[in-house]
N, C-alpha and C. Protein backbone atom coordinates (compact mmCIF):
# COMPACT_ATOMS: atom_id res chain seq x y z
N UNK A 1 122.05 94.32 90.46
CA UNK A 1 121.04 94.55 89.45
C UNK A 1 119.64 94.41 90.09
N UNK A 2 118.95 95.47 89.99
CA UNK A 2 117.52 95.52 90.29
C UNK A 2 116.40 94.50 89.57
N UNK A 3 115.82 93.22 90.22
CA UNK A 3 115.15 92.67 89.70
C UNK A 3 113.24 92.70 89.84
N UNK A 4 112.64 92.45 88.54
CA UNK A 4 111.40 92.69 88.86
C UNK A 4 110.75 90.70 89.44
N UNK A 5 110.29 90.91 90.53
CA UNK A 5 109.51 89.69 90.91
C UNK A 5 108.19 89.98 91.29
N UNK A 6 107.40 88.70 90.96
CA UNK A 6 105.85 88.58 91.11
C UNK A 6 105.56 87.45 91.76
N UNK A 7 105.30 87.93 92.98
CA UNK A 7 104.65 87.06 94.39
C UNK A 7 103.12 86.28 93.65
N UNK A 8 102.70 85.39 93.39
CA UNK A 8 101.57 85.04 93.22
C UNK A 8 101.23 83.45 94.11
N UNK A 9 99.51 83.22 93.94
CA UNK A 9 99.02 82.71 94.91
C UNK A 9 97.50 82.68 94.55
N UNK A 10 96.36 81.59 94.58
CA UNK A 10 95.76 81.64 94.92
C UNK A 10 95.13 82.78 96.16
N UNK A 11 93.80 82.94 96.20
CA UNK A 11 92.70 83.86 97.29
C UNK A 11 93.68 83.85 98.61
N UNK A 12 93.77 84.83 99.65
CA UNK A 12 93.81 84.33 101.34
C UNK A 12 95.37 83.63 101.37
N UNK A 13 96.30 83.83 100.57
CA UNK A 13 97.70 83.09 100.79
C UNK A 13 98.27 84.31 101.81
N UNK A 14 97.59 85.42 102.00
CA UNK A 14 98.67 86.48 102.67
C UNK A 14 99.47 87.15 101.68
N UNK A 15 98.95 87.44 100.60
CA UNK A 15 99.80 88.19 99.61
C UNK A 15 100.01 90.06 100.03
N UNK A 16 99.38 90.80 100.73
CA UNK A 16 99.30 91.86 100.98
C UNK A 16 99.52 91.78 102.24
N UNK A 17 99.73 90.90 102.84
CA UNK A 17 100.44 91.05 104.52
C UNK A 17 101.81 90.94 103.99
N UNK A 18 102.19 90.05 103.01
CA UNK A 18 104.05 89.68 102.58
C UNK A 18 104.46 91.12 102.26
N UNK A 19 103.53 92.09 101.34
CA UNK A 19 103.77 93.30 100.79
C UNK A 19 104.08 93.91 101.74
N UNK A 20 102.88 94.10 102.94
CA UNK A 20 103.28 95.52 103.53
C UNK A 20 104.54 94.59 105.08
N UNK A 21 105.20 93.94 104.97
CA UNK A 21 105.88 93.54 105.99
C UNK A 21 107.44 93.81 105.06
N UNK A 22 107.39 93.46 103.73
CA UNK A 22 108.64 93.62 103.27
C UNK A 22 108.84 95.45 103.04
N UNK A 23 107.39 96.04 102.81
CA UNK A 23 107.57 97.51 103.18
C UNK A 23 108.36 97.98 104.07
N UNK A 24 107.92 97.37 105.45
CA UNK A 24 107.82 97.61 106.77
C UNK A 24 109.29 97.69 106.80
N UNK A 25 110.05 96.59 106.13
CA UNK A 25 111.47 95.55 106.21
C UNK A 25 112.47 97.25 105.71
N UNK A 26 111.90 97.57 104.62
CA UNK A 26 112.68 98.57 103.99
C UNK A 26 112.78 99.49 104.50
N UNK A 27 111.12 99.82 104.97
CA UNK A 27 111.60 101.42 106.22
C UNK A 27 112.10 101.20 107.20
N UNK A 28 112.34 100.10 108.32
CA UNK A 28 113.00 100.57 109.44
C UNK A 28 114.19 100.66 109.49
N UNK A 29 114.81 100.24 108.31
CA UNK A 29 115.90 100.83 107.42
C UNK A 29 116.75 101.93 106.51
N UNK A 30 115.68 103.04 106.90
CA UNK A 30 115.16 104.39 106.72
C UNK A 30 115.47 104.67 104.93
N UNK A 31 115.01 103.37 104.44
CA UNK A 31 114.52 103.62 103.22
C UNK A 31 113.17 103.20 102.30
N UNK A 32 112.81 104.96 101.85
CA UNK A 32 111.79 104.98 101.05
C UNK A 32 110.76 104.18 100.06
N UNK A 33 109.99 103.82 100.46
CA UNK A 33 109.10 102.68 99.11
C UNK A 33 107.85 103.24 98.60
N UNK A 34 107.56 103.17 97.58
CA UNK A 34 106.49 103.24 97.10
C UNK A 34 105.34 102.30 96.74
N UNK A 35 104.46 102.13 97.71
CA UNK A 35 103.16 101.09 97.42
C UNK A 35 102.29 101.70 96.26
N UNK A 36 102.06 100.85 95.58
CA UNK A 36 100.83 101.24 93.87
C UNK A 36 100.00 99.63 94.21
N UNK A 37 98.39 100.35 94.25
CA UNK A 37 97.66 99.54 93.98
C UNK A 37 96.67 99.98 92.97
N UNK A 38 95.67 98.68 92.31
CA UNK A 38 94.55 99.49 91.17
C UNK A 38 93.41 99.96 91.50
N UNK A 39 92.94 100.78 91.35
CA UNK A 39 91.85 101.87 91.81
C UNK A 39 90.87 100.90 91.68
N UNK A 40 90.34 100.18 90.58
CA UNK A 40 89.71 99.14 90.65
C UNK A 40 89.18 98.20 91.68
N UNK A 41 90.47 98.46 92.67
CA UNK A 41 89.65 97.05 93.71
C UNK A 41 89.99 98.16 95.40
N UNK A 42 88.72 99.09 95.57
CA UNK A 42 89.07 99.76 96.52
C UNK A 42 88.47 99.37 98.27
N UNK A 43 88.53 98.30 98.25
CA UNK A 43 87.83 97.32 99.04
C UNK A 43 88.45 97.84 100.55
N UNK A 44 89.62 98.13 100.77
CA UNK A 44 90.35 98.95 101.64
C UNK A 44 89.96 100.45 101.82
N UNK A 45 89.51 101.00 100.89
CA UNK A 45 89.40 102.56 100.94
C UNK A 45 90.19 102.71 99.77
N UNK A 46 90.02 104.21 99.69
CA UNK A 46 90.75 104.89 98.22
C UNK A 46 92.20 104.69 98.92
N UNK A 47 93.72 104.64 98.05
CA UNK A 47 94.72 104.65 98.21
C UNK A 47 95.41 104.17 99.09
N UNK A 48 94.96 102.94 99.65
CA UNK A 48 94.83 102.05 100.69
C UNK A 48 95.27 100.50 100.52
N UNK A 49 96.23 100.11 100.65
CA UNK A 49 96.58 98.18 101.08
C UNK A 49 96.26 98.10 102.52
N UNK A 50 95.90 96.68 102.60
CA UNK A 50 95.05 96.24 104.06
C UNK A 50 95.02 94.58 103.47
N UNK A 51 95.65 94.10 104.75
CA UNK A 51 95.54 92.73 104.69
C UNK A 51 94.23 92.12 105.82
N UNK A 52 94.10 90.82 105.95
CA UNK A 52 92.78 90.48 106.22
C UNK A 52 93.58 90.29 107.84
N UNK A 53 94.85 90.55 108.35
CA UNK A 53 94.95 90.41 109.74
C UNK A 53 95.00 91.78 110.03
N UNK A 54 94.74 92.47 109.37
CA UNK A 54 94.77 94.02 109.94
C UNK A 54 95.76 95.26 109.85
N UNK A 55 96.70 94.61 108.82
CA UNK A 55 97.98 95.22 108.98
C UNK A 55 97.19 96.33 107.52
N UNK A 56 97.98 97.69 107.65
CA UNK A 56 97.40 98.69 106.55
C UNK A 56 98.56 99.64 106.12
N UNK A 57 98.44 100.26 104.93
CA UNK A 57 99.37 101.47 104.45
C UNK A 57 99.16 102.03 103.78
N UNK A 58 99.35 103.11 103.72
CA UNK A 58 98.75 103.92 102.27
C UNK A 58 99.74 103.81 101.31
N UNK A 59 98.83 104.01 100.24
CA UNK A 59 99.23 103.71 98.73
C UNK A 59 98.97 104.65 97.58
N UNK A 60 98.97 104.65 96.53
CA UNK A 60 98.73 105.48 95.33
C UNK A 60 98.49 104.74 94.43
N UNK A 61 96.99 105.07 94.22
CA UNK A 61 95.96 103.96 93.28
C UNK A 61 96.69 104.51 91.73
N UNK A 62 96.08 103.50 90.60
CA UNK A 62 97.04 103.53 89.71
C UNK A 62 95.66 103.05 88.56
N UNK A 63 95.63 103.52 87.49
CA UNK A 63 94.61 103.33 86.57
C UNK A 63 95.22 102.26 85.37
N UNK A 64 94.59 102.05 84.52
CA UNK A 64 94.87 101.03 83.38
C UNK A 64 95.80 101.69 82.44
N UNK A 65 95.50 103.34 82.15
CA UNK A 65 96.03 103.81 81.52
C UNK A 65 97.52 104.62 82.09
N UNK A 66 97.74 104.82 83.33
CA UNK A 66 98.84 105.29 83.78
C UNK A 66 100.14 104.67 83.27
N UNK A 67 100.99 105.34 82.85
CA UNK A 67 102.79 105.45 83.32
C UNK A 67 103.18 104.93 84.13
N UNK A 68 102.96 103.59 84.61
CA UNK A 68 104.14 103.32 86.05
C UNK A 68 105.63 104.05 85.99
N UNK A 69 106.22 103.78 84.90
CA UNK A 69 107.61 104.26 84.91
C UNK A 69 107.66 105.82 85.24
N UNK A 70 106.96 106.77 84.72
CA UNK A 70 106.81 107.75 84.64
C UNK A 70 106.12 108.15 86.42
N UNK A 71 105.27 107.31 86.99
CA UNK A 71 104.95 107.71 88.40
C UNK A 71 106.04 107.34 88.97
N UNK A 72 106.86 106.49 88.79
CA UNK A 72 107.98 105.69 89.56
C UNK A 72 109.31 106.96 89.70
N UNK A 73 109.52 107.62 88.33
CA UNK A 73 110.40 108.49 88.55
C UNK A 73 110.30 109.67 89.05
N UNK A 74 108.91 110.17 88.79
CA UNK A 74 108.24 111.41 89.36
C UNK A 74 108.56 111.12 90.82
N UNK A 75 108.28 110.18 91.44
CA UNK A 75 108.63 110.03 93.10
C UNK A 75 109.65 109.86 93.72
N UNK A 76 110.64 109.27 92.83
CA UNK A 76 112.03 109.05 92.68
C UNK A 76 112.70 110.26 92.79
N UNK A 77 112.44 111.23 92.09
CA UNK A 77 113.08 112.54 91.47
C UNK A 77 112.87 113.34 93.24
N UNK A 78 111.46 112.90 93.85
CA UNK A 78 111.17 113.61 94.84
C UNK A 78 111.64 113.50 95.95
N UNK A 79 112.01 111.73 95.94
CA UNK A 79 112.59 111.55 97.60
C UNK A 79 113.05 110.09 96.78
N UNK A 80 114.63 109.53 97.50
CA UNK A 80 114.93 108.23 96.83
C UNK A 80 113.84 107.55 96.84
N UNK A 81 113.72 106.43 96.32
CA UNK A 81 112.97 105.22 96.57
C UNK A 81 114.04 104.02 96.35
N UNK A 82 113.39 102.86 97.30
CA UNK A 82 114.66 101.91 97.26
C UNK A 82 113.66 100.95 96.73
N UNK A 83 112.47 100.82 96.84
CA UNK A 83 111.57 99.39 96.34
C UNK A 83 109.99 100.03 96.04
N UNK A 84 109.88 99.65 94.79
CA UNK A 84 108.51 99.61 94.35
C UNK A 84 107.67 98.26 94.52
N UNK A 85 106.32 98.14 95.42
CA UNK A 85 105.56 97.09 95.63
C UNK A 85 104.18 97.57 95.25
N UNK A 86 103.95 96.69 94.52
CA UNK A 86 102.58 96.35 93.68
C UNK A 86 101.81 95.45 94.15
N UNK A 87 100.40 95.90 94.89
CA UNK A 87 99.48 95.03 95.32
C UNK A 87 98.41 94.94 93.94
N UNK A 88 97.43 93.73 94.28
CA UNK A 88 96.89 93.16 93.36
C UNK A 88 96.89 93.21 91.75
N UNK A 89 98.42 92.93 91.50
CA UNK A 89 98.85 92.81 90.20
C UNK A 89 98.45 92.21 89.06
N UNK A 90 97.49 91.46 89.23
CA UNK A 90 96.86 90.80 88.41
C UNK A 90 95.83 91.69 87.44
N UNK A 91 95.79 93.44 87.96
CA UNK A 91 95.42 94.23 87.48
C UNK A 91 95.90 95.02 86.47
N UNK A 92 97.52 94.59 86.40
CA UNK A 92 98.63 95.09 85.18
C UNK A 92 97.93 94.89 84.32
N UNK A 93 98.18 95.78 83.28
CA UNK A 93 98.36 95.35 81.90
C UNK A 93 99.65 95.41 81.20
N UNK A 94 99.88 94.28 80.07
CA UNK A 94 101.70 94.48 79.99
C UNK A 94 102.03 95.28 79.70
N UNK A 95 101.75 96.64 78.99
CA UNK A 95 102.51 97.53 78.89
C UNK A 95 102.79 98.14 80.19
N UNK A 96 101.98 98.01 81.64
CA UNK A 96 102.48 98.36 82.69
C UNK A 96 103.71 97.32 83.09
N UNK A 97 103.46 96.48 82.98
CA UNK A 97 104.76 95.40 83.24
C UNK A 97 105.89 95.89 82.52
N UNK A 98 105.85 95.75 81.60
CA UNK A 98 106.79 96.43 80.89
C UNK A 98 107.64 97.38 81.07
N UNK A 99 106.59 98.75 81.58
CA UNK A 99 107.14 100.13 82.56
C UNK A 99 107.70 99.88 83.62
N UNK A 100 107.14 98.77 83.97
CA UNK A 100 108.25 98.41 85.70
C UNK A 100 109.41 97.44 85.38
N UNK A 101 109.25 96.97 84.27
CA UNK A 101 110.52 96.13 83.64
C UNK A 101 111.47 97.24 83.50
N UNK A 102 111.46 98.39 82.75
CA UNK A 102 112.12 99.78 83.06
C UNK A 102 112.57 99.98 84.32
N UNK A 103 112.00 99.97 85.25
CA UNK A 103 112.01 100.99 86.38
C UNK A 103 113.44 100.05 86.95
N UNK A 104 113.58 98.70 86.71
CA UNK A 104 114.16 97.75 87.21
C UNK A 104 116.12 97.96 86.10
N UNK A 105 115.58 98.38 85.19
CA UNK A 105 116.49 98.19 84.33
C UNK A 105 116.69 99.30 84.12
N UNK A 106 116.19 100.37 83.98
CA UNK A 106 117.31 101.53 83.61
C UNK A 106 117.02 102.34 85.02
N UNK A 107 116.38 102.31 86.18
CA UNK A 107 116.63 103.31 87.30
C UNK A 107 117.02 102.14 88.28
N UNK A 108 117.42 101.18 88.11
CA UNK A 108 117.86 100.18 89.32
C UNK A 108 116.93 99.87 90.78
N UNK A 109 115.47 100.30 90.51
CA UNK A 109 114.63 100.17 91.68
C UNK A 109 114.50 98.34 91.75
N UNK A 110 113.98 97.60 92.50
CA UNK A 110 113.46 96.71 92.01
C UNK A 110 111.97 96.77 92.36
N UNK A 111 111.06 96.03 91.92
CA UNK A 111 109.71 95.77 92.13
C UNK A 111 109.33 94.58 92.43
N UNK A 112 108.80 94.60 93.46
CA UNK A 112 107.53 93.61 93.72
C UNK A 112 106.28 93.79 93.61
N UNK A 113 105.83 92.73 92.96
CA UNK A 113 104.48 92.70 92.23
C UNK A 113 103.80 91.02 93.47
N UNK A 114 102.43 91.96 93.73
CA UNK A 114 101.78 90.51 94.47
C UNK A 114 100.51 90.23 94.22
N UNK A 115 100.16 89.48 93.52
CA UNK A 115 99.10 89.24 93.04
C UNK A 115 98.39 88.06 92.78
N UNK A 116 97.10 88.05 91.98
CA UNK A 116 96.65 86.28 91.95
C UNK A 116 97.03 85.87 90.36
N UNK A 117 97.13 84.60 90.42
CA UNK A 117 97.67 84.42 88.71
C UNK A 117 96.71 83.94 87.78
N UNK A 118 95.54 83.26 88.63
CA UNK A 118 94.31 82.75 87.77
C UNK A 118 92.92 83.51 88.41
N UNK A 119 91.74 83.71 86.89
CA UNK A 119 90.65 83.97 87.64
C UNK A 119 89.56 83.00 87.96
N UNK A 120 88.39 82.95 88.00
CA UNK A 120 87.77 82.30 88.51
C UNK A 120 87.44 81.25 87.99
N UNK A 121 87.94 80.90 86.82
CA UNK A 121 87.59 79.87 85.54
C UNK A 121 89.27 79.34 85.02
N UNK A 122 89.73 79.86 86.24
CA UNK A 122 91.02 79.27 85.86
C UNK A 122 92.26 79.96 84.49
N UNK A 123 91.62 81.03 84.14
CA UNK A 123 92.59 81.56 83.40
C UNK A 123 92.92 82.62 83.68
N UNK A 124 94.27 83.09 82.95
CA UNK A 124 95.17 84.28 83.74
C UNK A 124 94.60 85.29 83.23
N UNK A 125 95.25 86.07 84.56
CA UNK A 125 94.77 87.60 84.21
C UNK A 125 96.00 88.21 83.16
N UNK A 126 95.50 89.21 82.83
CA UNK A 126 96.36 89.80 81.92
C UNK A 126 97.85 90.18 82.43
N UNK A 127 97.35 91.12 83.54
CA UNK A 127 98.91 91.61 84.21
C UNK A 127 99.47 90.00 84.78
N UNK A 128 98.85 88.75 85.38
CA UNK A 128 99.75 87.82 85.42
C UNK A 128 100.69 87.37 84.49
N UNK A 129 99.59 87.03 83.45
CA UNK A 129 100.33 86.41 82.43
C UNK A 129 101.57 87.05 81.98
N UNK A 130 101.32 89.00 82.04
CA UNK A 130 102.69 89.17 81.34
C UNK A 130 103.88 89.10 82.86
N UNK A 131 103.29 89.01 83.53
CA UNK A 131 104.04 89.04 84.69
C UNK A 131 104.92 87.14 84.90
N UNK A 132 104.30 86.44 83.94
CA UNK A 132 105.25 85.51 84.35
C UNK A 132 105.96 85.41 83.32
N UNK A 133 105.81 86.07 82.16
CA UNK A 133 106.91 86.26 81.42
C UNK A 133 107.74 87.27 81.15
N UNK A 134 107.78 88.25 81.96
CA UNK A 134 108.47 89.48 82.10
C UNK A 134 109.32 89.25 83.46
N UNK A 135 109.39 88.37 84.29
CA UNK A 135 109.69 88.60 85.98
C UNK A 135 110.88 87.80 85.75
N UNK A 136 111.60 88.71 86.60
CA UNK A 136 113.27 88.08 86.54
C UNK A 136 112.99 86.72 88.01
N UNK A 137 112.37 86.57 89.02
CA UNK A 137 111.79 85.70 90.08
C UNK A 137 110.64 86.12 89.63
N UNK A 138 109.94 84.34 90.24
CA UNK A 138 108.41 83.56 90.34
C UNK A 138 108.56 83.38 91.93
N UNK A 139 108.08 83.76 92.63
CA UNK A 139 107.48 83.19 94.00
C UNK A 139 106.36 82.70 94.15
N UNK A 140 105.92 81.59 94.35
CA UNK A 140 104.26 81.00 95.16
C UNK A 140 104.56 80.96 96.38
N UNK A 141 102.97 81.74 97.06
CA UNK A 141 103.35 81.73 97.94
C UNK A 141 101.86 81.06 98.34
N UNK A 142 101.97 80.00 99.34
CA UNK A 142 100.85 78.63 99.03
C UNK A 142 99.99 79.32 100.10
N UNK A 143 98.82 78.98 100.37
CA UNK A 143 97.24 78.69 101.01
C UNK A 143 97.22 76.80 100.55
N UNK A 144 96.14 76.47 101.21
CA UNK A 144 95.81 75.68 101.37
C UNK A 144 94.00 75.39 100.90
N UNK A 145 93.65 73.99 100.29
CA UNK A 145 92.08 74.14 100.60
C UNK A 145 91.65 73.67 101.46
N UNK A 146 90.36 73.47 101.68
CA UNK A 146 89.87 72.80 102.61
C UNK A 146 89.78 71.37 103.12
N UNK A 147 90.66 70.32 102.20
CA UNK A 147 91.25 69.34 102.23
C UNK A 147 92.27 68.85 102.80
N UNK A 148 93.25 70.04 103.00
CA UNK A 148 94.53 70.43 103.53
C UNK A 148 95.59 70.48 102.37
N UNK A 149 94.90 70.06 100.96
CA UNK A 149 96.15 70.18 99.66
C UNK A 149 96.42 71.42 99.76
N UNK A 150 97.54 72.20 99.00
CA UNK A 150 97.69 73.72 98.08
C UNK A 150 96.79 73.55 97.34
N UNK A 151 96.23 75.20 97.92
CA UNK A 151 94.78 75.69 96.69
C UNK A 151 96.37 76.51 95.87
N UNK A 152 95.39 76.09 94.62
CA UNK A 152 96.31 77.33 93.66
C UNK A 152 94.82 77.84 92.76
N UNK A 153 93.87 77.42 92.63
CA UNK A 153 92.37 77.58 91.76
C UNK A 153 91.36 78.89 93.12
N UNK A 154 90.71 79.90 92.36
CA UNK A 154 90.16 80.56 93.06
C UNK A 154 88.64 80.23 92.72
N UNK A 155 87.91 79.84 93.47
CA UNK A 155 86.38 79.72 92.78
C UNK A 155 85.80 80.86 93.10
N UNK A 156 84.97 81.30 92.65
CA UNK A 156 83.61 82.51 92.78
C UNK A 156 82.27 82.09 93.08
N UNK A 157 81.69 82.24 93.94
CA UNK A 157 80.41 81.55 94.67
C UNK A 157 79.42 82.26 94.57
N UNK A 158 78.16 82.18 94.27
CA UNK A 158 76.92 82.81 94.75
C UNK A 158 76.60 82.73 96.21
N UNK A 159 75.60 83.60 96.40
CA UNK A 159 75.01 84.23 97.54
C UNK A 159 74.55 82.46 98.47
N UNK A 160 74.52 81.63 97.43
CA UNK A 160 73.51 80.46 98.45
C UNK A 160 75.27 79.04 98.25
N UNK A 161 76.44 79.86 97.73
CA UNK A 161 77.43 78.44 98.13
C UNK A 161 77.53 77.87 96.73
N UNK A 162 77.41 78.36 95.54
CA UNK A 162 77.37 77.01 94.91
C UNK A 162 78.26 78.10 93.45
N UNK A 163 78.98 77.35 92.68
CA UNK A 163 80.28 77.49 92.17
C UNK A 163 79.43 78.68 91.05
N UNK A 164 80.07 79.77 90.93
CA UNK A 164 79.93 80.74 89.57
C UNK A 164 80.57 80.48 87.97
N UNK A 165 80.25 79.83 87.20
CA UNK A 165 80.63 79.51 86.20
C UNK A 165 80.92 80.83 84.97
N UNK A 166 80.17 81.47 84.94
CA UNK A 166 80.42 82.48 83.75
C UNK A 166 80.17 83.93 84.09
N UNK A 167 80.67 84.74 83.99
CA UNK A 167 80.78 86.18 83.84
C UNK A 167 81.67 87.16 83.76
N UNK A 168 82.08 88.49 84.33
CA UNK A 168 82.92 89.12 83.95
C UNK A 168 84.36 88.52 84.70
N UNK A 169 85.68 88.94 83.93
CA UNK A 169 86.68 88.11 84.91
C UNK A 169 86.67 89.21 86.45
N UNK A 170 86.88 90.14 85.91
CA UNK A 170 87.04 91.18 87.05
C UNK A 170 85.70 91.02 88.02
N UNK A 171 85.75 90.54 89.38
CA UNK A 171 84.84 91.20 90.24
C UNK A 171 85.00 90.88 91.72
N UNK A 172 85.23 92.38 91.93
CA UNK A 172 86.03 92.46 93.36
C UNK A 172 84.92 92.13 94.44
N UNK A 173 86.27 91.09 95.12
CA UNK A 173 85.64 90.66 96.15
C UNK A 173 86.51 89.67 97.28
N UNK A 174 86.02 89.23 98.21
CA UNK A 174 86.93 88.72 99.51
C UNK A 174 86.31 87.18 99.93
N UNK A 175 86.81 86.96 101.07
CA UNK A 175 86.37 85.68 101.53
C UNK A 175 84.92 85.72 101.52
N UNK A 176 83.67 86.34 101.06
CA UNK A 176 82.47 86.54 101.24
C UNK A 176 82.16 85.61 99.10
N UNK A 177 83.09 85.58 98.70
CA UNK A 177 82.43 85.75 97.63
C UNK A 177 83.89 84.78 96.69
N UNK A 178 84.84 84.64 97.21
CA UNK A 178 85.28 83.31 96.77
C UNK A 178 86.43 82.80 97.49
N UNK A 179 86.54 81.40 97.00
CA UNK A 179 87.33 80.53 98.20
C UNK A 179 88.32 79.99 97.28
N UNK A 180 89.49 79.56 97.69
CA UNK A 180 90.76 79.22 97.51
C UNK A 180 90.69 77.25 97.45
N UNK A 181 91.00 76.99 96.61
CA UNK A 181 90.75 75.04 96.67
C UNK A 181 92.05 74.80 95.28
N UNK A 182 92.05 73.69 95.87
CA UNK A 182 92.90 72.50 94.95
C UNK A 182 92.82 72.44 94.00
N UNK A 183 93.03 72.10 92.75
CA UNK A 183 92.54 71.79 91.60
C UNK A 183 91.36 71.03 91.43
N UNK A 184 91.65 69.66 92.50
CA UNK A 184 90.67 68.68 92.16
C UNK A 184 89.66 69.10 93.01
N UNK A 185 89.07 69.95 93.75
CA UNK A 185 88.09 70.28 94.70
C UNK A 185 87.51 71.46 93.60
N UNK A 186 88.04 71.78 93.01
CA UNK A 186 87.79 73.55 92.12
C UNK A 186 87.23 72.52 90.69
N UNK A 187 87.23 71.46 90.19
CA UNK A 187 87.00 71.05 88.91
C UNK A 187 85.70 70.22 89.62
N UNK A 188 85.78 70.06 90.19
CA UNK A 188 84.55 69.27 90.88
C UNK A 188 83.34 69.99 90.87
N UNK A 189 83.81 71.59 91.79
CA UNK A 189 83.05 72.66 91.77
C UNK A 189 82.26 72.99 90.87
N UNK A 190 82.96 73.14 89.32
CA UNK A 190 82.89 73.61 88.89
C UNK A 190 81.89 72.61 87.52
N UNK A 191 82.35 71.49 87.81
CA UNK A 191 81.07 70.62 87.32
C UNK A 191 79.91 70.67 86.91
C-alpha cells in the first residue's frame, strides 16, 4: 500500500537534500519520479529544487489552485511514476493534501512531502497542519540551535539581527533572513 509521508523540520535541517537523494535513490533504479514544488518560493530558479550543499533537480512548480491528483496522473499516464516528492510543503493547501491522499490511495504512488511545520510565530502552515493529519508517517528530521539543543522554532530577523514579530506568514527566504533555535532561545527572541 502506497503511503503519503511528510518529512518536516525546522529552517537548514536538510529537508531538500533528503528529497533530492531519495529521488536520486529511485532513479538509479531506473524508476521514474516526479518532483512538485510551489511557484511561490522560486529562490532556486523557476521549476527548480536546490539544496544549500549544492545538490539540484528540476521540478514542476505547482500553484494554490492546481490538481495535484490530476498533474500526478497526467504524468503517470505519460511515463510510470514510482514516487511523488513534494518540496516546501508547507505551501499545500488541504485540498492539495487531500489530492495526494488520492494519488496514494487509488493510483498506489506514494508521496513524500518535505517541508517546515511552523511559521515564524510559531504557528502552522496550512499545508502542514493538514499534512499532519492526513499523513499515513510523521518524520522529524532535526537541525540543531545554536546552543546545541533541536531547533524545531524558525525565527525571522531583520536586516540589523533582531527577532520579526508580526507580518505576513509567507515570506521567502534563507539563512539571510531566518534562523532555526530551540524553543527556549526562539521565546526569548521573541520577547
Amino acid at each position: 500500500m502506497a503511503k503519503l509521508y511528510f518529512y518536516y523540520s525546522a529552517m537548514n535541517a536538510g529537508k531538500s537534500t533528503v528529497l533530492l537523494q531519495s529521488s536520486h535513490n529511485y532513479q538509479e533504479r531506473g524508476m521514474q519520479t516526479l518532483l512538485l514544488t510551489p511557484q511561490v518560493d522560486q529562490r532556486a530558479g523557476v521549476n527548480t529544487i536546490a539544496s544549500r550543499i549544492g545538490l539540484t533537480a528540476g521540478a514542476r512548480s505547482f500553484q494554490p489552485s492546481d490538481n495535484l491528483f490530476s498533474i500526478v496522473c497526467a504524468a503517470h499516464e505519460q511515463e510510470p511514476i514510482a514516487c511523488v516528492l513534494i518540496d516546501e510543503a508547507q505551501f499545500l493547501n488541504r485540498p492539495q493534501v487531500e489530492q495526494l491522499s488520492r494519488v496514494c490511495d487509488e493510483i498506489g504512488i506514494p508521496v513524500l512531502c518535505y517541508g517546515l511545520r511552523t511559521d515564524f510565530q510559531g504557528n502552522l502552515f496550512a499545508g502542514s497542519a493538514a499534512l499532519l493529519g492526513w499523513a499515513d508517517n510523521l518524520i522529524e528530521l532535526k537541525t540543531i540551535c545554536h546552543c546545541g539543543r533541536k531547533a524545531t522554532m524558525n525565527l525571522r530577523q531583520g536586516p540589523d539581527g533582531k527577532a520579526i514579530k508580526e507580518g505576513e506568514q509567507v515570506e521567502i527566504g534563507g539563512n539571510e533572513r531566518y534562523i532555526a533555535m530551540c524553543r527556549k532561545h526562539f521565546t526569548e527572541a521573541m520577547a
